[in-house]
N, C-alpha and C. Protein backbone atom coordinates (compact mmCIF):
# COMPACT_ATOMS: atom_id res chain seq x y z
N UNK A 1 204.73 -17.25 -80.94
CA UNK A 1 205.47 -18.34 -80.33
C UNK A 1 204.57 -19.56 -80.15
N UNK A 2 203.62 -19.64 -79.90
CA UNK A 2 202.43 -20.22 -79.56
C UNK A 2 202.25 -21.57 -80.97
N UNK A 3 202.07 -20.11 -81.87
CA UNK A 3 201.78 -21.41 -83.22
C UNK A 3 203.16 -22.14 -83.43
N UNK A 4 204.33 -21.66 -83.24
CA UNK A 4 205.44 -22.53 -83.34
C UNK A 4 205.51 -23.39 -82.39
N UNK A 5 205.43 -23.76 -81.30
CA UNK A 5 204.91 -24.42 -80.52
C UNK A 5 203.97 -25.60 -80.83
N UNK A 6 202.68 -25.20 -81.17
CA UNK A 6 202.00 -26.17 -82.26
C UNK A 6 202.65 -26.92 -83.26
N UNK A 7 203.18 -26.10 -84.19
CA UNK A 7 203.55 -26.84 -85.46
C UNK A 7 204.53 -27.31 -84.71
N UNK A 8 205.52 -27.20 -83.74
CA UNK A 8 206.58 -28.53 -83.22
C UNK A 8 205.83 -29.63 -83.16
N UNK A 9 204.86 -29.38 -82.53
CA UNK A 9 204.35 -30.98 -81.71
C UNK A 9 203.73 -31.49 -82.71
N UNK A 10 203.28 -30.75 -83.67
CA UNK A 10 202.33 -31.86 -85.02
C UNK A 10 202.95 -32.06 -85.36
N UNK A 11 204.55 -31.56 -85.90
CA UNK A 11 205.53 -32.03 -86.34
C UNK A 11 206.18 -33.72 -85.59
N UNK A 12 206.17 -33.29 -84.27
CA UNK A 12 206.66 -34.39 -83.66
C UNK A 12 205.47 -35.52 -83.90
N UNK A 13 203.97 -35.35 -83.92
CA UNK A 13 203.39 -36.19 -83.43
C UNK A 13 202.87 -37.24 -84.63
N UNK A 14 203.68 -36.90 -85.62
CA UNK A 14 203.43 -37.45 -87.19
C UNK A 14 203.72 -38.58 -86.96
N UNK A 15 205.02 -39.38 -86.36
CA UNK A 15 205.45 -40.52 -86.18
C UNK A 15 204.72 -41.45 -85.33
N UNK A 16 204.15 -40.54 -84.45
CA UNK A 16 202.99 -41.39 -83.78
C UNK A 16 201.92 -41.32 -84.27
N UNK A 17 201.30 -40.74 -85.07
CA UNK A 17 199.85 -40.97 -86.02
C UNK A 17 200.47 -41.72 -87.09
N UNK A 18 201.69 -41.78 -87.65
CA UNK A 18 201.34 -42.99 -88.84
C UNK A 18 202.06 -44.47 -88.48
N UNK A 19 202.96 -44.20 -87.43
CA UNK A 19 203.16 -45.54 -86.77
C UNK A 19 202.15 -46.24 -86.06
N UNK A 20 201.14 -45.03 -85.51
CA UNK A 20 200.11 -45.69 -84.98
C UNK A 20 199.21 -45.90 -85.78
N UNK A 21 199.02 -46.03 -86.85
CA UNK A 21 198.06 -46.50 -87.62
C UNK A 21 197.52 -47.86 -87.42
N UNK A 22 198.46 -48.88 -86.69
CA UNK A 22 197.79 -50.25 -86.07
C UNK A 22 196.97 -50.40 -84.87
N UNK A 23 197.56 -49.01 -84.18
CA UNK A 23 196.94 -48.69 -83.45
C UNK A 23 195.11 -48.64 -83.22
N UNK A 24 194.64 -50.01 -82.89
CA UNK A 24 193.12 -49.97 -82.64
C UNK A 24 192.78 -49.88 -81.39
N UNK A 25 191.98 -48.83 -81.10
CA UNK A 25 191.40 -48.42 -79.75
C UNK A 25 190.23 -49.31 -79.60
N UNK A 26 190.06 -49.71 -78.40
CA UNK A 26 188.39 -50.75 -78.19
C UNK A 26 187.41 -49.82 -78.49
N UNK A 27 186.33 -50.26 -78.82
CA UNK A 27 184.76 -49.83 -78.79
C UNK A 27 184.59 -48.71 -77.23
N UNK A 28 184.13 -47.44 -77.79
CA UNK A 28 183.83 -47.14 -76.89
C UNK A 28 185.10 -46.26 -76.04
N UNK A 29 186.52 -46.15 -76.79
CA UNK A 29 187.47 -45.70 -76.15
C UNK A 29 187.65 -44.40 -77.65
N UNK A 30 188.68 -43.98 -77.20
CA UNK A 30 188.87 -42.53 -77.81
C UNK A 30 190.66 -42.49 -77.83
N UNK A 31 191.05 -42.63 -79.13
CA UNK A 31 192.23 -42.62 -79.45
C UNK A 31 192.93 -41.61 -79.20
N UNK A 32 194.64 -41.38 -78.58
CA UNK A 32 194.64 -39.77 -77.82
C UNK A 32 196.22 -40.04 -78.32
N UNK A 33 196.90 -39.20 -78.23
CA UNK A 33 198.77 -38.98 -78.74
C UNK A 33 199.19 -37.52 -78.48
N UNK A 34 200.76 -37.59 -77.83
CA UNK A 34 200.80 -37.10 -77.20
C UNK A 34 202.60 -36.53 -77.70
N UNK A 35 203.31 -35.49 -78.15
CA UNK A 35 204.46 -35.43 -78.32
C UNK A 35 205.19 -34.64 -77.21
N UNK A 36 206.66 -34.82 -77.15
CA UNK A 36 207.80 -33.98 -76.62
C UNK A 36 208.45 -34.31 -77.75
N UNK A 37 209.83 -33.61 -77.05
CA UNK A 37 211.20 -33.50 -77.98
C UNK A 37 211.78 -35.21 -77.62
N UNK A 38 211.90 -35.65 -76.42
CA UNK A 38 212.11 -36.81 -76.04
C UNK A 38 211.29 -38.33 -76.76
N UNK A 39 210.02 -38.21 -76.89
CA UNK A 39 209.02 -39.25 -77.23
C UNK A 39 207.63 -38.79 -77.63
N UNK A 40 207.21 -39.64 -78.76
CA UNK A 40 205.73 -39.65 -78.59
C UNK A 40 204.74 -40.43 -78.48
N UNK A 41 203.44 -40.50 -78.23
CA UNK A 41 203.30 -41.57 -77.47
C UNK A 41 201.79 -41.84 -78.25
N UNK A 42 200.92 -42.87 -78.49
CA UNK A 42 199.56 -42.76 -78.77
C UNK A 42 198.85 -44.05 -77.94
N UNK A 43 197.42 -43.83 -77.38
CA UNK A 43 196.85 -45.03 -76.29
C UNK A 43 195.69 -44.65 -76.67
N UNK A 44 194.78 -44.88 -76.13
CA UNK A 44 193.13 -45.13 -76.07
C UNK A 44 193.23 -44.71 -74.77
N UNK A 45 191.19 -44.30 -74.69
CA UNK A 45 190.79 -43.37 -73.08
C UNK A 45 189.23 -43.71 -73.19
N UNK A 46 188.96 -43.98 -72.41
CA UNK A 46 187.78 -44.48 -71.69
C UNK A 46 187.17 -43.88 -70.32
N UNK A 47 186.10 -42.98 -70.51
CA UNK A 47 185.73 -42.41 -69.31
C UNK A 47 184.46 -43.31 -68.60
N UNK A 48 184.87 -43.69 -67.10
CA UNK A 48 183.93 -44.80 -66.72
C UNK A 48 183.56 -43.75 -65.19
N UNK A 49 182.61 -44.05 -64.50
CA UNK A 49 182.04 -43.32 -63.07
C UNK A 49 182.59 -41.57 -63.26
N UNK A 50 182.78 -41.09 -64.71
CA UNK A 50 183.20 -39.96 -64.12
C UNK A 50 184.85 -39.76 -64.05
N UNK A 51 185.47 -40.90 -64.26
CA UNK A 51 186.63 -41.26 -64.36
C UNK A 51 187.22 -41.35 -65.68
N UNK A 52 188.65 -40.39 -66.07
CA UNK A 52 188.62 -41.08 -67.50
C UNK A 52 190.48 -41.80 -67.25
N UNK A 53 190.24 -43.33 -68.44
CA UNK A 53 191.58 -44.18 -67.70
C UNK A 53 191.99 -44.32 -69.34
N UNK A 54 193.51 -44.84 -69.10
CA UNK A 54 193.85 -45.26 -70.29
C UNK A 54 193.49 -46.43 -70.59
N UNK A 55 192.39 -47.01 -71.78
CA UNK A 55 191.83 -48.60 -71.79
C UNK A 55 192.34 -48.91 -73.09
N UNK A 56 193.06 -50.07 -73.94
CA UNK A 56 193.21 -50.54 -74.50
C UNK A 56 194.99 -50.50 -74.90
N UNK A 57 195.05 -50.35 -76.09
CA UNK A 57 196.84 -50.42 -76.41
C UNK A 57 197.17 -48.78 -76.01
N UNK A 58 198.82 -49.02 -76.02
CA UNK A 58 199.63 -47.92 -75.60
C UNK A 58 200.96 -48.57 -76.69
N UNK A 59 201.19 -47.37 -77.51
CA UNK A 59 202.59 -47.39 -78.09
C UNK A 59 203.10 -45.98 -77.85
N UNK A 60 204.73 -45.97 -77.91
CA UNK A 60 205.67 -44.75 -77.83
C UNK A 60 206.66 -45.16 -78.88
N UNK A 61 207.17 -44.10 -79.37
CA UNK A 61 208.37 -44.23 -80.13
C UNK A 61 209.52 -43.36 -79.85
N UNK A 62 210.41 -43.29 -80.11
CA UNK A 62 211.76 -42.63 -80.14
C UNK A 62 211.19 -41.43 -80.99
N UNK A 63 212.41 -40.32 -80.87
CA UNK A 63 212.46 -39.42 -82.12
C UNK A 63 212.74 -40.03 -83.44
N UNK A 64 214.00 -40.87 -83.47
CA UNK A 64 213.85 -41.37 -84.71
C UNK A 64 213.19 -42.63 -85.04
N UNK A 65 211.81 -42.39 -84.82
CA UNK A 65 210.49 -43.22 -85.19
C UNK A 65 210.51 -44.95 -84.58
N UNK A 66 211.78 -44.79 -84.48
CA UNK A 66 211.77 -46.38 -83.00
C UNK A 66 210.73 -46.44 -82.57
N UNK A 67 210.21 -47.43 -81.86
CA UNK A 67 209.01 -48.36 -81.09
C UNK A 67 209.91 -48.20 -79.92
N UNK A 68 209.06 -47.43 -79.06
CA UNK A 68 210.34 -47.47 -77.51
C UNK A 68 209.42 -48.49 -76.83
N UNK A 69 208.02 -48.12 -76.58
CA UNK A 69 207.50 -49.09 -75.90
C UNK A 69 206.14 -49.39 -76.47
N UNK A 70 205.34 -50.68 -75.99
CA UNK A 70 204.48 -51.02 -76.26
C UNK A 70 203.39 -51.74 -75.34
N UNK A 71 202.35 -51.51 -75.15
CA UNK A 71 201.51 -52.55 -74.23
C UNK A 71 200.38 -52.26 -74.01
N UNK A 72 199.62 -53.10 -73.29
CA UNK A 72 198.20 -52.74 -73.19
C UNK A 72 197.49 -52.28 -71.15
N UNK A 73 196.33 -51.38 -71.72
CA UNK A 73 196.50 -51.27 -70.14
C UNK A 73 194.67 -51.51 -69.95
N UNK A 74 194.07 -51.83 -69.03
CA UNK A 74 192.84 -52.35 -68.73
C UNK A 74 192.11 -50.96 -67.28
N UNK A 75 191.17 -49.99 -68.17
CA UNK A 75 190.93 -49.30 -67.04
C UNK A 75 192.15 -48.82 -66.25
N UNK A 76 193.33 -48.08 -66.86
CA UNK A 76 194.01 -47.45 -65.88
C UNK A 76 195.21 -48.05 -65.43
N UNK A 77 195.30 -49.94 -66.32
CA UNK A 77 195.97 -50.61 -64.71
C UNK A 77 196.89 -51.10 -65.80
N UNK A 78 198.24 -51.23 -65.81
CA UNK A 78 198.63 -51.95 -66.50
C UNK A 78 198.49 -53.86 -67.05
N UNK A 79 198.45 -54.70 -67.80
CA UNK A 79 197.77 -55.51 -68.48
C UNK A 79 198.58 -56.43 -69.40
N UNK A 80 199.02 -57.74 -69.06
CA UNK A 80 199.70 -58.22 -69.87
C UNK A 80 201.26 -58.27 -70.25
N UNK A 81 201.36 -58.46 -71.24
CA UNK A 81 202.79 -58.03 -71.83
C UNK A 81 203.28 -56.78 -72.38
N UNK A 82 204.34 -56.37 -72.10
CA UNK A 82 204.64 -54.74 -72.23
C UNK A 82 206.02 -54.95 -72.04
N UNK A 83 206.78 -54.60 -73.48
CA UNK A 83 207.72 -54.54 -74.23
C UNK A 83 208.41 -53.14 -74.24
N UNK A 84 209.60 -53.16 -74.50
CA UNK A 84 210.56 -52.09 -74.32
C UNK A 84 211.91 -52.26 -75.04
N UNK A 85 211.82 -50.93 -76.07
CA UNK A 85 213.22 -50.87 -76.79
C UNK A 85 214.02 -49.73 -76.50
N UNK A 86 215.43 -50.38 -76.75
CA UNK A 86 216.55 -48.99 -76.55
C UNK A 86 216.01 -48.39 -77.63
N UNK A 87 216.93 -47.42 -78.48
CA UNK A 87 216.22 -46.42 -79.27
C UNK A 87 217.34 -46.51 -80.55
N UNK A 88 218.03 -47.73 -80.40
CA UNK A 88 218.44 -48.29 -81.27
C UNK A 88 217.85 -49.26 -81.74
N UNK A 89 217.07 -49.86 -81.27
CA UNK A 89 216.00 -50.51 -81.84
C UNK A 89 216.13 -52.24 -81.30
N UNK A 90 216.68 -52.48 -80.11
CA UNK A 90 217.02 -53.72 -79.88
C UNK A 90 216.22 -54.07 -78.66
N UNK A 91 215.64 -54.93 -78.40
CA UNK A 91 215.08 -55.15 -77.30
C UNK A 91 215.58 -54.92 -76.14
N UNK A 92 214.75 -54.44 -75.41
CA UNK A 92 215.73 -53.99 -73.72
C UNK A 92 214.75 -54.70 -72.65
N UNK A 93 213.36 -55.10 -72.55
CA UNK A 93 213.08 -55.98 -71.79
C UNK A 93 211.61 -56.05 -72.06
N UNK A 94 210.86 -57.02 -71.29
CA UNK A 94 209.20 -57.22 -71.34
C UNK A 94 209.11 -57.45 -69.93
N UNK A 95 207.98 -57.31 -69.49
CA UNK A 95 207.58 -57.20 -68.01
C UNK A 95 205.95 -57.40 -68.48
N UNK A 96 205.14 -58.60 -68.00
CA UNK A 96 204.25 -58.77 -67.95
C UNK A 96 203.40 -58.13 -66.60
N UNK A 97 202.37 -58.38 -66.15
CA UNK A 97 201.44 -57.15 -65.33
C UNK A 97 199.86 -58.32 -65.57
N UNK A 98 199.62 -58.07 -64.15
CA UNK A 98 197.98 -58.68 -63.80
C UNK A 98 197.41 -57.56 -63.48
N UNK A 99 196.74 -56.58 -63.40
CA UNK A 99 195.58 -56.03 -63.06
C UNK A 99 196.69 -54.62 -62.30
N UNK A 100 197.66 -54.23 -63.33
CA UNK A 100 198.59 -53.23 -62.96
C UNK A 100 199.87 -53.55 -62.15
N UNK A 101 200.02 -54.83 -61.41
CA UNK A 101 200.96 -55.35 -60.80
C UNK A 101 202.02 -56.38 -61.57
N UNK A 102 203.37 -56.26 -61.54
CA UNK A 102 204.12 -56.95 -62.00
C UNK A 102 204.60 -58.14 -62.05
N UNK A 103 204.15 -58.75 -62.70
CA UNK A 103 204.38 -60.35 -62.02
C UNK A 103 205.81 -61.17 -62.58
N UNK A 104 205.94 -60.60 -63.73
CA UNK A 104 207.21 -61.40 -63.86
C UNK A 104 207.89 -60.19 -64.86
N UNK A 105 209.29 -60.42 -65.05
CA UNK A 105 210.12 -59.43 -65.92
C UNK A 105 211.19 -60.27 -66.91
N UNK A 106 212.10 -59.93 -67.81
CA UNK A 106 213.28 -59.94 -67.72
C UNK A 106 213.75 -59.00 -68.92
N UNK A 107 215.14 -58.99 -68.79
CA UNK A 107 215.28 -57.63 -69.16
C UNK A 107 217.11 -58.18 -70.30
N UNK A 108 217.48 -57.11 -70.91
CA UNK A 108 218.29 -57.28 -71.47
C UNK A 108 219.44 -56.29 -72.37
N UNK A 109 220.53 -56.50 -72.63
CA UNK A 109 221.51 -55.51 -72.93
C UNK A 109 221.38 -55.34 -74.25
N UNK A 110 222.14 -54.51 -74.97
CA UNK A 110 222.40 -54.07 -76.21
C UNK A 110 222.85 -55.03 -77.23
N UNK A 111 223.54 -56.12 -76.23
CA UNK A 111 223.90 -57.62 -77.47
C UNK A 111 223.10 -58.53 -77.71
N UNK A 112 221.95 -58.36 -76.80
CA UNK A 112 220.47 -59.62 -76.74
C UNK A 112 220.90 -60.52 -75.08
N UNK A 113 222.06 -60.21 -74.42
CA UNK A 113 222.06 -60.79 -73.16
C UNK A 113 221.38 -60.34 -72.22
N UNK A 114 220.64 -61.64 -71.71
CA UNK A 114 219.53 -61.36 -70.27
C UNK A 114 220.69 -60.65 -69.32
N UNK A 115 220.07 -59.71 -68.42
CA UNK A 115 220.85 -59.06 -67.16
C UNK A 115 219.58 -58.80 -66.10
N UNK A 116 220.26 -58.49 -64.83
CA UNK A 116 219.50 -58.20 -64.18
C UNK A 116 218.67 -57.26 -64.43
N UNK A 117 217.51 -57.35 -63.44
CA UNK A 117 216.56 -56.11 -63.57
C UNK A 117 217.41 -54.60 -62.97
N UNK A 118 217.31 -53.49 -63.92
CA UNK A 118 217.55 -52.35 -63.63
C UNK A 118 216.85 -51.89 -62.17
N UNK A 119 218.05 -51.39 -61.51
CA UNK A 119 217.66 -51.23 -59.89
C UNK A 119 216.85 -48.70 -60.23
N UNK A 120 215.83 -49.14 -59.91
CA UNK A 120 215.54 -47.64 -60.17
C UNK A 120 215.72 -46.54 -58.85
């Protein structure tokens, strides 16, 4: 059961090793990917004091090889611009981030119309 188990997830995690092929990790970080049945995911890792954080880009995709999300994270913290698709492939929102905190958002429906932010 074990090796089937395996071969699922290499199976799954194909879409994230060759989608991530743009995928460049910084100097000094260690490229890592990660599957379920739901998503898979590939980022960079950086161990600092003993600590190890996610440092540089982060992509996920859908099962069917969609870009669900995308962004970059600095030591752990989220960083920048960080993008998000339905799994139809249409934009669903970006939410920028200072030093892991959210500073601005907006977000959007299945036709390209801005809507409010999703209440979680």
């Amino acid at each position: 059961m074990r090796a089937v188990h395996c071969l699922f997830t290499l199976c799954l995690l194909i879409p994230a090793i060759s989608n991530g092929g743009s995928l460049v990790c910084p100097k000094g970080t260690t490229p890592k990917a990660e599957a379920t049945p739901e998503l898979s995911e590939a980022w960079c890792e950086i161990s600092k004091d003993g600590t190890t954080f996610q440092h540089g880009p982060y992509r996920a995709w859908w099962p069917n090889g969609k870009l669900s999300t995308e962004g970059q994270y600095a030591y752990g913290k989220q960083t920048g611009r960080w993008r998000g698709w339905y799994v139809t492939g249409e934009l669903q929102g970006e939410e920028w981030y200072e030093e892991g905190r959210k500073i601005r958002s907006r977000y959007f429906d299945k036709t390209h119309h801005e809507i409010p932010e999703p209440k979680t």
